[in-house]
N, C-alpha and C. Protein backbone atom coordinates (compact mmCIF):
# COMPACT_ATOMS: atom_id res chain seq x y z
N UNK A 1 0.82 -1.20 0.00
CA UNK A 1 0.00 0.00 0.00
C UNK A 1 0.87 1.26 0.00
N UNK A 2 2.27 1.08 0.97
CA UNK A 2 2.44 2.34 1.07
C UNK A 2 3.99 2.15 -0.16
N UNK A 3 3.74 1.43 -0.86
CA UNK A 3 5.40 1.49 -2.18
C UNK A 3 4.60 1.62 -3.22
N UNK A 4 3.15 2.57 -3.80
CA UNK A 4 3.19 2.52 -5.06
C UNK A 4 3.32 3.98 -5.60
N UNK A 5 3.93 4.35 -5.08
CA UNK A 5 4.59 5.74 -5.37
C UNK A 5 5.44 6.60 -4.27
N UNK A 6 6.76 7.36 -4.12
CA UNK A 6 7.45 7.60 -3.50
C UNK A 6 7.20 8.62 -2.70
N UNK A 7 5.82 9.62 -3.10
CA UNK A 7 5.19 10.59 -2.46
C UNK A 7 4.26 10.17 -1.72
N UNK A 8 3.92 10.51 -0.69
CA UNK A 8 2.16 10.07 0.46
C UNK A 8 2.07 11.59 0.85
N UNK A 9 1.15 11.74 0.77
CA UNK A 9 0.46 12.89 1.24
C UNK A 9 -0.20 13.49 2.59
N UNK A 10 0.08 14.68 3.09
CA UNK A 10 -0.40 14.39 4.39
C UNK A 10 -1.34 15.98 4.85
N UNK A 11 -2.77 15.74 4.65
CA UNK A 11 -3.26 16.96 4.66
C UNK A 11 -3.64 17.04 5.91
N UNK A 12 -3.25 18.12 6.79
CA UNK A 12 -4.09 17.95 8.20
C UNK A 12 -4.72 19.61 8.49
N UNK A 13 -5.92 19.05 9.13
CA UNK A 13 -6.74 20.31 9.50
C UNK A 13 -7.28 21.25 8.18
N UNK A 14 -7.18 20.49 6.90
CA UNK A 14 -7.52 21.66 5.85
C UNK A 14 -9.05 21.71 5.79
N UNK A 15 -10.12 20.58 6.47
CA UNK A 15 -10.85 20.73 6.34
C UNK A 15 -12.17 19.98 4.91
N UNK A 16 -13.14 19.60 4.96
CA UNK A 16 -13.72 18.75 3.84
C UNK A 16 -13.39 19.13 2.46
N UNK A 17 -13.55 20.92 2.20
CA UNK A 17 -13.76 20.93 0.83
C UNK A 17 -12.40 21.16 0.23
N UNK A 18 -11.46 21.89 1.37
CA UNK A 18 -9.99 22.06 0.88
C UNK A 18 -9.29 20.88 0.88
N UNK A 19 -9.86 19.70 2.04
CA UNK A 19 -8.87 18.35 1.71
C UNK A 19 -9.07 17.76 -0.02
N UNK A 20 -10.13 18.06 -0.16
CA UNK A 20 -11.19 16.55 -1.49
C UNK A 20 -10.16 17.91 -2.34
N UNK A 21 -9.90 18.87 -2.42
CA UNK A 21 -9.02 19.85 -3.85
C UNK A 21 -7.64 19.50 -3.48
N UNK A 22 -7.20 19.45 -2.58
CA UNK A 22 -5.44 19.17 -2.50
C UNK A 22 -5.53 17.66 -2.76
N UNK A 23 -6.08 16.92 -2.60
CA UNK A 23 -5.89 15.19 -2.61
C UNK A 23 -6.07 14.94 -4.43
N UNK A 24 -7.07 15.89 -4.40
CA UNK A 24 -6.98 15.50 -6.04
C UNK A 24 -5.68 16.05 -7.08
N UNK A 25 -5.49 17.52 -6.65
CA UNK A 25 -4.58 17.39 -6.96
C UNK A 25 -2.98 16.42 -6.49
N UNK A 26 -2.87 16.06 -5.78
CA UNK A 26 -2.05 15.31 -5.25
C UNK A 26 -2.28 13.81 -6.14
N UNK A 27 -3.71 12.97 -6.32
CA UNK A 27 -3.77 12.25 -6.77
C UNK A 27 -3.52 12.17 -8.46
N UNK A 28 -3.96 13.61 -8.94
CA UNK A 28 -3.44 13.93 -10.60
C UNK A 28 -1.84 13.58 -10.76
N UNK A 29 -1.09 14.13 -10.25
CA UNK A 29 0.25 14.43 -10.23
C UNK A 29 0.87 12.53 -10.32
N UNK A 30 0.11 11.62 -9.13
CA UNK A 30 0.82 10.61 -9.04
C UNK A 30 0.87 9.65 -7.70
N UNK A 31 0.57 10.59 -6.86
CA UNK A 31 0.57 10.20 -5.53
C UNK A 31 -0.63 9.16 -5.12
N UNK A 32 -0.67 8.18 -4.42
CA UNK A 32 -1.52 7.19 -4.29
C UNK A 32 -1.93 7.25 -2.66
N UNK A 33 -1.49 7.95 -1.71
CA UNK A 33 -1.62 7.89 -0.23
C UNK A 33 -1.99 8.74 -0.11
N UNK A 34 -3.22 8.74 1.14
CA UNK A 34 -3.26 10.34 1.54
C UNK A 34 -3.82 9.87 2.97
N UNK A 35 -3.21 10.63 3.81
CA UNK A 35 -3.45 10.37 5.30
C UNK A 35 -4.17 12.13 5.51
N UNK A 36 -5.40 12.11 6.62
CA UNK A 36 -5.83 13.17 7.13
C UNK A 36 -5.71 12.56 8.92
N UNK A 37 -4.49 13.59 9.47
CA UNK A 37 -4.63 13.41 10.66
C UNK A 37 -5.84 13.40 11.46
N UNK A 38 -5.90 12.72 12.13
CA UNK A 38 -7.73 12.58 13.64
C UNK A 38 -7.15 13.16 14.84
N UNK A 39 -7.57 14.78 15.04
CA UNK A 39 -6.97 15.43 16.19
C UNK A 39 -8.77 15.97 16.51
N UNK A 40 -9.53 16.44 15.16
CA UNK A 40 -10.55 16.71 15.65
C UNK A 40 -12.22 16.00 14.95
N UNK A 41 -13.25 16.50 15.88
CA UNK A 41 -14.44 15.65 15.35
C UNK A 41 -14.84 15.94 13.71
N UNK A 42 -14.01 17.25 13.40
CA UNK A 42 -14.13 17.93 12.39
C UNK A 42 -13.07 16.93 10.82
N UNK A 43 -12.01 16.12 11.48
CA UNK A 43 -10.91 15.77 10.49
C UNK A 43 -11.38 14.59 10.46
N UNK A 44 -12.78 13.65 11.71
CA UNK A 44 -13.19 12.63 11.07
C UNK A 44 -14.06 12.39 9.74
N UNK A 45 -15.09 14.20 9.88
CA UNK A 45 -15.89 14.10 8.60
C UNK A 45 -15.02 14.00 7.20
N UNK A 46 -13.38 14.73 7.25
CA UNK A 46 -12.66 15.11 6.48
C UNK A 46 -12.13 13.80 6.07
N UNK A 47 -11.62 13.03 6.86
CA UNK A 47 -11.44 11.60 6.20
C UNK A 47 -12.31 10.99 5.64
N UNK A 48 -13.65 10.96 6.08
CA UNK A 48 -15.07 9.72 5.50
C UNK A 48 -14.81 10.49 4.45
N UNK A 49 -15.19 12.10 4.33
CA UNK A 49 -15.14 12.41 2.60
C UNK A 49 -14.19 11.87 1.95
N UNK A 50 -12.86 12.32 2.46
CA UNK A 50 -11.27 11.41 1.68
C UNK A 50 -11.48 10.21 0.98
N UNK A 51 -11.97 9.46 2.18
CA UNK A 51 -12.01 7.91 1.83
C UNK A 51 -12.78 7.42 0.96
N UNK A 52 -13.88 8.64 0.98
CA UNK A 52 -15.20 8.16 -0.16
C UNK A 52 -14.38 8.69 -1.64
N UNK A 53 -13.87 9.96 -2.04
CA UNK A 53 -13.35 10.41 -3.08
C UNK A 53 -12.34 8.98 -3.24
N UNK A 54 -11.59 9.10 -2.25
CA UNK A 54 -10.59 7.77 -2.91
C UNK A 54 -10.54 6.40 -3.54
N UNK A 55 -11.77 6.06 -3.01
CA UNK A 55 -12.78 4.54 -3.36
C UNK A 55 -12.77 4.88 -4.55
N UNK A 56 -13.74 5.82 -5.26
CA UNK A 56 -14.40 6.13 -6.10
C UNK A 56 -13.15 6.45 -7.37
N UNK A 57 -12.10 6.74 -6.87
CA UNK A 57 -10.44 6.36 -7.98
C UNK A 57 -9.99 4.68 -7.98
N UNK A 58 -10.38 4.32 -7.24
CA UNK A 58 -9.44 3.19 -6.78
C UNK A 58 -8.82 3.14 -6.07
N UNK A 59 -8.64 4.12 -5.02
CA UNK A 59 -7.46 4.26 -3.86
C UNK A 59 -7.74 4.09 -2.32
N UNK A 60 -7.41 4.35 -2.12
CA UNK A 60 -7.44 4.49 -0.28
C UNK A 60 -6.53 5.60 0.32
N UNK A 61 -7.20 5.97 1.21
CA UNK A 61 -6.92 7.21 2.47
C UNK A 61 -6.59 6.56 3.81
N UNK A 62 -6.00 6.75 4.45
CA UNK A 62 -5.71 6.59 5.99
C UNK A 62 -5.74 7.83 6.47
N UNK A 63 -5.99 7.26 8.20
CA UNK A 63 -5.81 8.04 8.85
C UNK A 63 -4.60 8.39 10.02
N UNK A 64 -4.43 9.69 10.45
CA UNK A 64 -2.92 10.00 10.77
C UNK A 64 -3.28 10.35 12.45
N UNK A 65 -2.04 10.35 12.45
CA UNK A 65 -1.54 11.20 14.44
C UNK A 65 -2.44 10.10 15.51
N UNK A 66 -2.79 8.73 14.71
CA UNK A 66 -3.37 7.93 15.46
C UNK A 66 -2.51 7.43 16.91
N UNK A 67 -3.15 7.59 18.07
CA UNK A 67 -2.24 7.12 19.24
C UNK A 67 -2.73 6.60 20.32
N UNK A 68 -4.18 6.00 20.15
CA UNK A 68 -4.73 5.57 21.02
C UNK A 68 -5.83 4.28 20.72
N UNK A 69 -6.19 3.56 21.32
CA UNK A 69 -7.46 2.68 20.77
C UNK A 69 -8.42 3.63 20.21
N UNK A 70 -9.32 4.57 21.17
CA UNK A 70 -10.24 5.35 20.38
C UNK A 70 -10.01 5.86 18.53
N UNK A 71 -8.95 6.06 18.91
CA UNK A 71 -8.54 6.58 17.06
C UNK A 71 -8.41 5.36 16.03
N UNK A 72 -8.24 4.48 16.49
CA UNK A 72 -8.12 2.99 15.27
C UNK A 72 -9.43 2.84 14.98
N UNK A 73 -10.23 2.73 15.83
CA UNK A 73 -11.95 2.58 16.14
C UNK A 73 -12.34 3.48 15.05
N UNK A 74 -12.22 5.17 15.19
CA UNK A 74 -12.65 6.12 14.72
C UNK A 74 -12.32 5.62 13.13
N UNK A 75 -10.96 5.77 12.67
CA UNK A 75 -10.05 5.28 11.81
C UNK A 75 -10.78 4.38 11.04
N UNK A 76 -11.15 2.89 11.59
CA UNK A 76 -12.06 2.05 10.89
C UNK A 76 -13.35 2.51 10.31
N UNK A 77 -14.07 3.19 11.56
CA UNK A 77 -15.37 3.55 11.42
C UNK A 77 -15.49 4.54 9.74
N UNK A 78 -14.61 5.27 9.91
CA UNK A 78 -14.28 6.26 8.88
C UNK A 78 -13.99 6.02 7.24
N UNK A 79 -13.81 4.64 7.16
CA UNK A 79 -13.41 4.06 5.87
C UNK A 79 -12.09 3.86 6.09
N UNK A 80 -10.68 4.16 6.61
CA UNK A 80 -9.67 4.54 6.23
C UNK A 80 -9.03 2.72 6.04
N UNK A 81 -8.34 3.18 5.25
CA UNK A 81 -7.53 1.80 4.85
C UNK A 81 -6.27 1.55 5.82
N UNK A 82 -6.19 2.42 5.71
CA UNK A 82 -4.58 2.31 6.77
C UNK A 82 -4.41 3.28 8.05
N UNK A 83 -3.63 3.59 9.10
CA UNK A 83 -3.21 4.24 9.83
C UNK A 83 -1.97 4.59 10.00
N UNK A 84 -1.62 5.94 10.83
CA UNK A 84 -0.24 6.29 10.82
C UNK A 84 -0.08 6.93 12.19
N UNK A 85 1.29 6.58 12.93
CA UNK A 85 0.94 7.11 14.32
C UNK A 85 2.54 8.01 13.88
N UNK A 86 2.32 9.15 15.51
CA UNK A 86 3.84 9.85 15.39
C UNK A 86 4.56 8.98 16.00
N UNK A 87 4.35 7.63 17.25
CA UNK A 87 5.79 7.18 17.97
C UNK A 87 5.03 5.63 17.31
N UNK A 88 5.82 4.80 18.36
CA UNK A 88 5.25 3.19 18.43
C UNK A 88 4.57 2.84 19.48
N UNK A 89 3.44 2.03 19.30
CA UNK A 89 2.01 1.91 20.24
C UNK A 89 2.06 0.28 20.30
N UNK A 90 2.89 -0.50 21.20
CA UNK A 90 2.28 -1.97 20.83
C UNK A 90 0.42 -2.21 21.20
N UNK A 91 0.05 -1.47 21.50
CA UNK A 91 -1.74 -1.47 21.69
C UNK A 91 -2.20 -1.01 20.58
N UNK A 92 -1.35 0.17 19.71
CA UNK A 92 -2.75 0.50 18.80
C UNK A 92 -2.19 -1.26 17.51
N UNK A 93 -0.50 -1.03 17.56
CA UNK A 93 -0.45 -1.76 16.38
C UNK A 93 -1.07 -2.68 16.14
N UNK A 94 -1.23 -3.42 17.63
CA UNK A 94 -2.11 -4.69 17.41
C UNK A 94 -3.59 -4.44 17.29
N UNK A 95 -4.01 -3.35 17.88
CA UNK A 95 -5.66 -3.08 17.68
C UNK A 95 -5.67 -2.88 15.84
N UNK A 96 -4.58 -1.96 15.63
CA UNK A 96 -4.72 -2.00 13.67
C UNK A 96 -4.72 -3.20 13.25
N UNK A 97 -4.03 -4.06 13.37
CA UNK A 97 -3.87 -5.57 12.94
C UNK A 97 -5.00 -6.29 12.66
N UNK A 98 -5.79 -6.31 14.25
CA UNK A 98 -7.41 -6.64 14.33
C UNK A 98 -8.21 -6.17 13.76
N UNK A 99 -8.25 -4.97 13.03
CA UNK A 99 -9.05 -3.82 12.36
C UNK A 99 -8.78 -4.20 11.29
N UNK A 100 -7.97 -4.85 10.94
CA UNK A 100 -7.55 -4.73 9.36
C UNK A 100 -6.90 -3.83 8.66
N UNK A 101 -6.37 -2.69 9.34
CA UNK A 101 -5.77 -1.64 9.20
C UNK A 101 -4.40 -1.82 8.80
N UNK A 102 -3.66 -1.70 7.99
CA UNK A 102 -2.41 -1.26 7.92
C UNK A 102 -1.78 -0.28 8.50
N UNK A 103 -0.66 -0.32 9.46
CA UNK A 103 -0.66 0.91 9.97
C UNK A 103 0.98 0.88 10.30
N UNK A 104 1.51 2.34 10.02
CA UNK A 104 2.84 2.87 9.69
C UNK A 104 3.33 3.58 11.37
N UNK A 105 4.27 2.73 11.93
CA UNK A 105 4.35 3.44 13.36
C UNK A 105 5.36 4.74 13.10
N UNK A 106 5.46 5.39 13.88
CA UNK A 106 6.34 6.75 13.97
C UNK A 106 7.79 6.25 14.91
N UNK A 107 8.69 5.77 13.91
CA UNK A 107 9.90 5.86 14.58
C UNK A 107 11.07 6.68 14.76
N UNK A 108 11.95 6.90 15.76
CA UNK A 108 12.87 7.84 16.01
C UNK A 108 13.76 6.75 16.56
N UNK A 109 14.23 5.84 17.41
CA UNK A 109 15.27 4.92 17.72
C UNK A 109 15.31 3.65 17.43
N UNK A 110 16.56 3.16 17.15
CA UNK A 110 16.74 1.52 17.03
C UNK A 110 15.63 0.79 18.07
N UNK A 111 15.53 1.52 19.05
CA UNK A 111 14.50 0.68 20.10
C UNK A 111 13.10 0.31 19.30
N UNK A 112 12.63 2.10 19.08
CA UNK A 112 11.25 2.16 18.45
C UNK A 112 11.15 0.56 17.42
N UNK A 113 12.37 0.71 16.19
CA UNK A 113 12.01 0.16 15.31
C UNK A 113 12.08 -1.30 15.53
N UNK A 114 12.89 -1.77 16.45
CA UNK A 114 12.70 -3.06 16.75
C UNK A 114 11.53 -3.41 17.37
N UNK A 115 10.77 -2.52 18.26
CA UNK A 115 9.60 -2.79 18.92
C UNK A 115 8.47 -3.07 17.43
N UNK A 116 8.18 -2.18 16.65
CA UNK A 116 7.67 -2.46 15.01
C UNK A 116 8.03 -3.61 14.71
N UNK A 117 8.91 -3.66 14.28
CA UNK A 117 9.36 -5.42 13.82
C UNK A 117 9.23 -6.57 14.65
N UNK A 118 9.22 -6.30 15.72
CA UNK A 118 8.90 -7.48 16.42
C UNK A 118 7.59 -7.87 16.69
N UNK A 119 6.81 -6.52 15.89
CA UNK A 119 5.02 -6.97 15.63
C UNK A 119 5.32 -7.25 14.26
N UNK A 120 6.15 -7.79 13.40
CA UNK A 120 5.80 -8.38 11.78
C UNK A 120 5.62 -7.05 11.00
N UNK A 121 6.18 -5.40 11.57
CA UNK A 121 5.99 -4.82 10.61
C UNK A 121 7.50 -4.61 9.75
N UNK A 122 7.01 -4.09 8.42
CA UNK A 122 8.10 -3.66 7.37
C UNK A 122 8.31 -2.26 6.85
N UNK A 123 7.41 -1.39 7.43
CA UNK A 123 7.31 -0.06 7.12
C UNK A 123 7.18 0.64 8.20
N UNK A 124 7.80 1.80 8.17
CA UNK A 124 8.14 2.56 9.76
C UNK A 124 7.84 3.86 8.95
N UNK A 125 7.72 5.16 9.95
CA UNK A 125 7.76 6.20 9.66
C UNK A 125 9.14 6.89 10.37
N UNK A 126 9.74 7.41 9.99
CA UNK A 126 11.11 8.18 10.62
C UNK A 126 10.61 9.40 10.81
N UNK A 127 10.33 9.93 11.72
CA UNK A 127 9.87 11.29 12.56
C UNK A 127 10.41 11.78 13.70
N UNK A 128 10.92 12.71 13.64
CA UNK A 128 10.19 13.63 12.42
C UNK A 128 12.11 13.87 11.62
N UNK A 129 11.82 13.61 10.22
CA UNK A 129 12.64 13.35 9.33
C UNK A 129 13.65 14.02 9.26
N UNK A 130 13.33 15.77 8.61
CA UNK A 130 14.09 16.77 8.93
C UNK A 130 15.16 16.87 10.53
N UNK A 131 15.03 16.05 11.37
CA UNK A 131 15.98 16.53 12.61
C UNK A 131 16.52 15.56 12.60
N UNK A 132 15.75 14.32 12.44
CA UNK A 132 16.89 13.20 12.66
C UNK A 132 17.66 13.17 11.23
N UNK A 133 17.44 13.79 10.19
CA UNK A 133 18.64 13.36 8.97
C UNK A 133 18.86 12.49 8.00
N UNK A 134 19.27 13.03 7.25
CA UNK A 134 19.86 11.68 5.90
C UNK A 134 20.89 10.49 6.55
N UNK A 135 21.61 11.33 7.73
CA UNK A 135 22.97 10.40 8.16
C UNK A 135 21.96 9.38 9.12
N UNK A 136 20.73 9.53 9.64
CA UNK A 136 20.13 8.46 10.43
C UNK A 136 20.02 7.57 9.62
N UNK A 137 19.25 8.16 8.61
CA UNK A 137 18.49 7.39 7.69
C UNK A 137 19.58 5.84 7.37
N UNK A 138 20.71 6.21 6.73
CA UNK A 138 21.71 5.67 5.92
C UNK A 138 21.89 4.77 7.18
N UNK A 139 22.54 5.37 8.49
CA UNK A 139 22.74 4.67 9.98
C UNK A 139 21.90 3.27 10.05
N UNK A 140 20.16 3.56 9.93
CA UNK A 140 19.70 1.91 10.39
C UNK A 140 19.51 1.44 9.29
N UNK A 141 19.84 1.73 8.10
CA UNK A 141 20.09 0.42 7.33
C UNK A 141 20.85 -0.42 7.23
N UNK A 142 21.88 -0.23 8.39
CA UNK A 142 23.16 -1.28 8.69
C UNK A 142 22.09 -2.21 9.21
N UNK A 143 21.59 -1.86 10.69
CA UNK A 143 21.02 -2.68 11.54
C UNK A 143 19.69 -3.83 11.00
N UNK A 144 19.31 -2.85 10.01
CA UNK A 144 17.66 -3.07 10.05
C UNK A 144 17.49 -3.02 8.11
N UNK A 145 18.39 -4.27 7.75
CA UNK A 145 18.12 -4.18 6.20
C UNK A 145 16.88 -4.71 5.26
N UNK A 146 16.78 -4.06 4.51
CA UNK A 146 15.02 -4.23 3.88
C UNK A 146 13.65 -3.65 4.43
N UNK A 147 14.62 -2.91 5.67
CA UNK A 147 13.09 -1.91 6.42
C UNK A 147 12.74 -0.70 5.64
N UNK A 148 11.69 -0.73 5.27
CA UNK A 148 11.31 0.65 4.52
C UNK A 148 10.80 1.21 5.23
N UNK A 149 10.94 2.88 5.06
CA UNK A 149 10.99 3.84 5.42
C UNK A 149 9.75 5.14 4.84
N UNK A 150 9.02 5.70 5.54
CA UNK A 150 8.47 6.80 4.85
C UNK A 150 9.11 8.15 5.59
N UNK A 151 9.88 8.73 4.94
CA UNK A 151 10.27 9.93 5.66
C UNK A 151 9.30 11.25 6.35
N UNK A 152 9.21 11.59 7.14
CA UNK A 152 8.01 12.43 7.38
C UNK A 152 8.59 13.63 8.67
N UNK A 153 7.95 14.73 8.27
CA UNK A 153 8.23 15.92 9.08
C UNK A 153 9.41 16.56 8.46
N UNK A 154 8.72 17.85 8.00
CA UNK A 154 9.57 18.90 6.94
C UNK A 154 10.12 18.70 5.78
N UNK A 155 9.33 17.82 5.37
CA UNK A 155 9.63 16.92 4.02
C UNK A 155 8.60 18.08 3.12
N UNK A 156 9.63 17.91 2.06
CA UNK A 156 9.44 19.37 0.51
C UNK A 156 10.10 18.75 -0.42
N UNK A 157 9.45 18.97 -1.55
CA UNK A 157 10.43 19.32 -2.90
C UNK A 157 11.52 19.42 -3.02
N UNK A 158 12.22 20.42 -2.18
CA UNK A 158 13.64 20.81 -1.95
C UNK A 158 14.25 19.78 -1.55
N UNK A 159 14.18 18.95 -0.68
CA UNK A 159 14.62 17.94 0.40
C UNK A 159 14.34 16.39 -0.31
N UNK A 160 13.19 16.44 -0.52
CA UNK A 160 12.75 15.05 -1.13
C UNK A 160 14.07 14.00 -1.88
N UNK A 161 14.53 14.47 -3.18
CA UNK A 161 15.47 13.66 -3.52
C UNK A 161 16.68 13.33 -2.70
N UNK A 162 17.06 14.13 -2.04
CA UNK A 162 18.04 13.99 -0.70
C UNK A 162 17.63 12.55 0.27
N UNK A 163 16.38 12.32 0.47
CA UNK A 163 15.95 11.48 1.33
C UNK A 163 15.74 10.31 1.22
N UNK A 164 15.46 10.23 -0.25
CA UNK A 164 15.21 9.26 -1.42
C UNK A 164 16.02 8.54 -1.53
N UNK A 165 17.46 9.78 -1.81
CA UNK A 165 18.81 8.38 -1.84
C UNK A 165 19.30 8.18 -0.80
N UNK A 166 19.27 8.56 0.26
CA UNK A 166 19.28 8.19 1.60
C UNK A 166 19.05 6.89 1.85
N UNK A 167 17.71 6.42 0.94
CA UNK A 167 16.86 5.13 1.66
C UNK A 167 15.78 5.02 2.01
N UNK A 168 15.06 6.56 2.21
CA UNK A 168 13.52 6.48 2.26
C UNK A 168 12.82 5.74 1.17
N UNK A 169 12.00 5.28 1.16
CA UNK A 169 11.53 4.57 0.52
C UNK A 169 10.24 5.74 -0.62
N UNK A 170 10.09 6.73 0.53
CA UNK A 170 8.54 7.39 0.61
C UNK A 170 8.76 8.73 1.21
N UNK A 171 8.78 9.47 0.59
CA UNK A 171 8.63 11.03 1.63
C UNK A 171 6.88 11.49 1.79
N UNK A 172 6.54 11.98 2.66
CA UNK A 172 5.60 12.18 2.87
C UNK A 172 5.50 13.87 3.09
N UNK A 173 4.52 14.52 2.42
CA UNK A 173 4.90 16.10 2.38
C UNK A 173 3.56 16.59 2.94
N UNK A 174 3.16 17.55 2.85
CA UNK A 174 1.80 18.28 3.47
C UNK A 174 1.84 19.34 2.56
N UNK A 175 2.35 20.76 3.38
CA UNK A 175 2.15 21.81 2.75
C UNK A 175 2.74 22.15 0.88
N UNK A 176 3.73 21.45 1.07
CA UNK A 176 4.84 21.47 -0.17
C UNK A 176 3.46 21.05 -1.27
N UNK A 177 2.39 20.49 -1.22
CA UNK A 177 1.16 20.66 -2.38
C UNK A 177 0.30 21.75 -2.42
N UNK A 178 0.50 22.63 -1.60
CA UNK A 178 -0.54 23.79 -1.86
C UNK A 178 0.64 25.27 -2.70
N UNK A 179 1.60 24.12 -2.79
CA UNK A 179 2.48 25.64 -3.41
C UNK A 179 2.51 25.24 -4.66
N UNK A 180 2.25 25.96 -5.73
CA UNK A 180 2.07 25.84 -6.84
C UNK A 180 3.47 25.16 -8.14
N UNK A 181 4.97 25.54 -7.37
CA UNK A 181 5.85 25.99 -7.79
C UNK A 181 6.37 23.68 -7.78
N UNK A 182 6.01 23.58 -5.73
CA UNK A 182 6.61 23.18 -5.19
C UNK A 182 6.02 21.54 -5.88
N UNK A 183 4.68 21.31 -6.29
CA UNK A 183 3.71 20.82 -6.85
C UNK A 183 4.58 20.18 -7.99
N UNK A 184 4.89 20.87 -8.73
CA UNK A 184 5.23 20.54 -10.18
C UNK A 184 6.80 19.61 -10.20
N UNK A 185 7.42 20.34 -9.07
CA UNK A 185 9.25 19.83 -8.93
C UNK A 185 8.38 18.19 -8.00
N UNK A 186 7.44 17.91 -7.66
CA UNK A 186 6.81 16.91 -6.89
C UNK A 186 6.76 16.00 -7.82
N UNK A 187 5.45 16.87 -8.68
CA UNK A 187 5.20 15.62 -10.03
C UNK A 187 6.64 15.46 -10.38
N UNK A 188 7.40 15.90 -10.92
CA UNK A 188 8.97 15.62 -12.17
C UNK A 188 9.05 14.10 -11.15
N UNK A 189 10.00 14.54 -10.03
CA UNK A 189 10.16 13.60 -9.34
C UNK A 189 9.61 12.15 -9.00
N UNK A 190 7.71 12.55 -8.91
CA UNK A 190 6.78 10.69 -9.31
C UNK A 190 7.15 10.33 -10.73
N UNK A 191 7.21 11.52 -11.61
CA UNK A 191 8.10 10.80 -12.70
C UNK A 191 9.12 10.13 -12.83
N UNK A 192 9.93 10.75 -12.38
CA UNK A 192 11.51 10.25 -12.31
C UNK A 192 11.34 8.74 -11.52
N UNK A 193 10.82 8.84 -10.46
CA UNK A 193 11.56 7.45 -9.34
C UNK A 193 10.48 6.37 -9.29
N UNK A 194 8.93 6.62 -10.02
CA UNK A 194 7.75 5.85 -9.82
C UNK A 194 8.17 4.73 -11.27
């Protein structure tokens, strides 16, 4: 779900009618993921819409900043195909598991990511991306080979190919789609590496 294109998308707080216009554009360009964080009662209506636009392509939406049982629940209830947390939850991972959820934990240490893998996962999130670095990145692929990676937090256009050859597997961007400029150096790039 999360390797069929090197971009995932991450709209939070934009709201129903501004998420369903950035996702599409996001989905024109190339991008196949789109996570709407669940912080409010307002970003659950914003996902059911997501999830319904996305069906209706062929795709799927998840939901983000998941960190508790209540939010996998919500998450399911909502349509979402997958989940994404900021740290590692051995409660939600396994509540996603049971849900049917796919779900991407938020790692920052060798600890985090072994705790992930030792639930059978293969995809981690490195968060937040920008602080920990390209030199992390490169770092646990000694330890931890064939773990893919979605890079996330301050991830742009600018940065993206940097992260890419690093070893991310996946950068995940937000704002970098509402800039018109930043959009287009996005698409080249699903060109280039998809």
């Amino acid at each position: 779900m999360f390797s069929t294109a090197p971009i995932m998308a991450i709209l939070r707080g934009l709201g129903v009618q501004r998420t369903l216009e950035v996702a599409e554009l996001a989905w024109d360009i190339g991008v196949r993921s789109v996570e709407v964080p669940i912080q409010t009662p307002q970003d659950l209506k914003t996902l059911e819409a997501l999830a319904q636009a996305a069906r209706e392509r062929g795709l799927v939406a998840g939901a983000g900043t998941v960190v508790n049982l209540g939010h996998v629940a919500q998450a399911k209830n909502c349509g979402a195909a997958f989940t994404v947390s900021p740290g590692t939850n051995l409660e939600v991972i396994q509540a996603c598991a049971e849900a049917g959820l796919a779900h991407l934990p938020g790692v920052a240490t060798a600890s985090d990511i072994q705790v992930a893998t030792g639930q059978g996962l293969n995809w981690v999130k490195a968060f937040p991306a920008s602080v920990l670095g390209t030199s992390w990145l490169k770092a646990m692929g000694g330890p931890f080979p064939g773990l893919k990676f979605v890079s996330t937090g301050g991830m742009d256009a600018h940065n993206a190919g940097e992260f890419l050859d690093a070893g991310a597997r996946v950068i995940a961007v937000g704002s970098a789609l509402e800039d018109p400029r930043q959009l287009g150096l996005l698409a080249e790039l699903l060109r280039e590496r998809s």
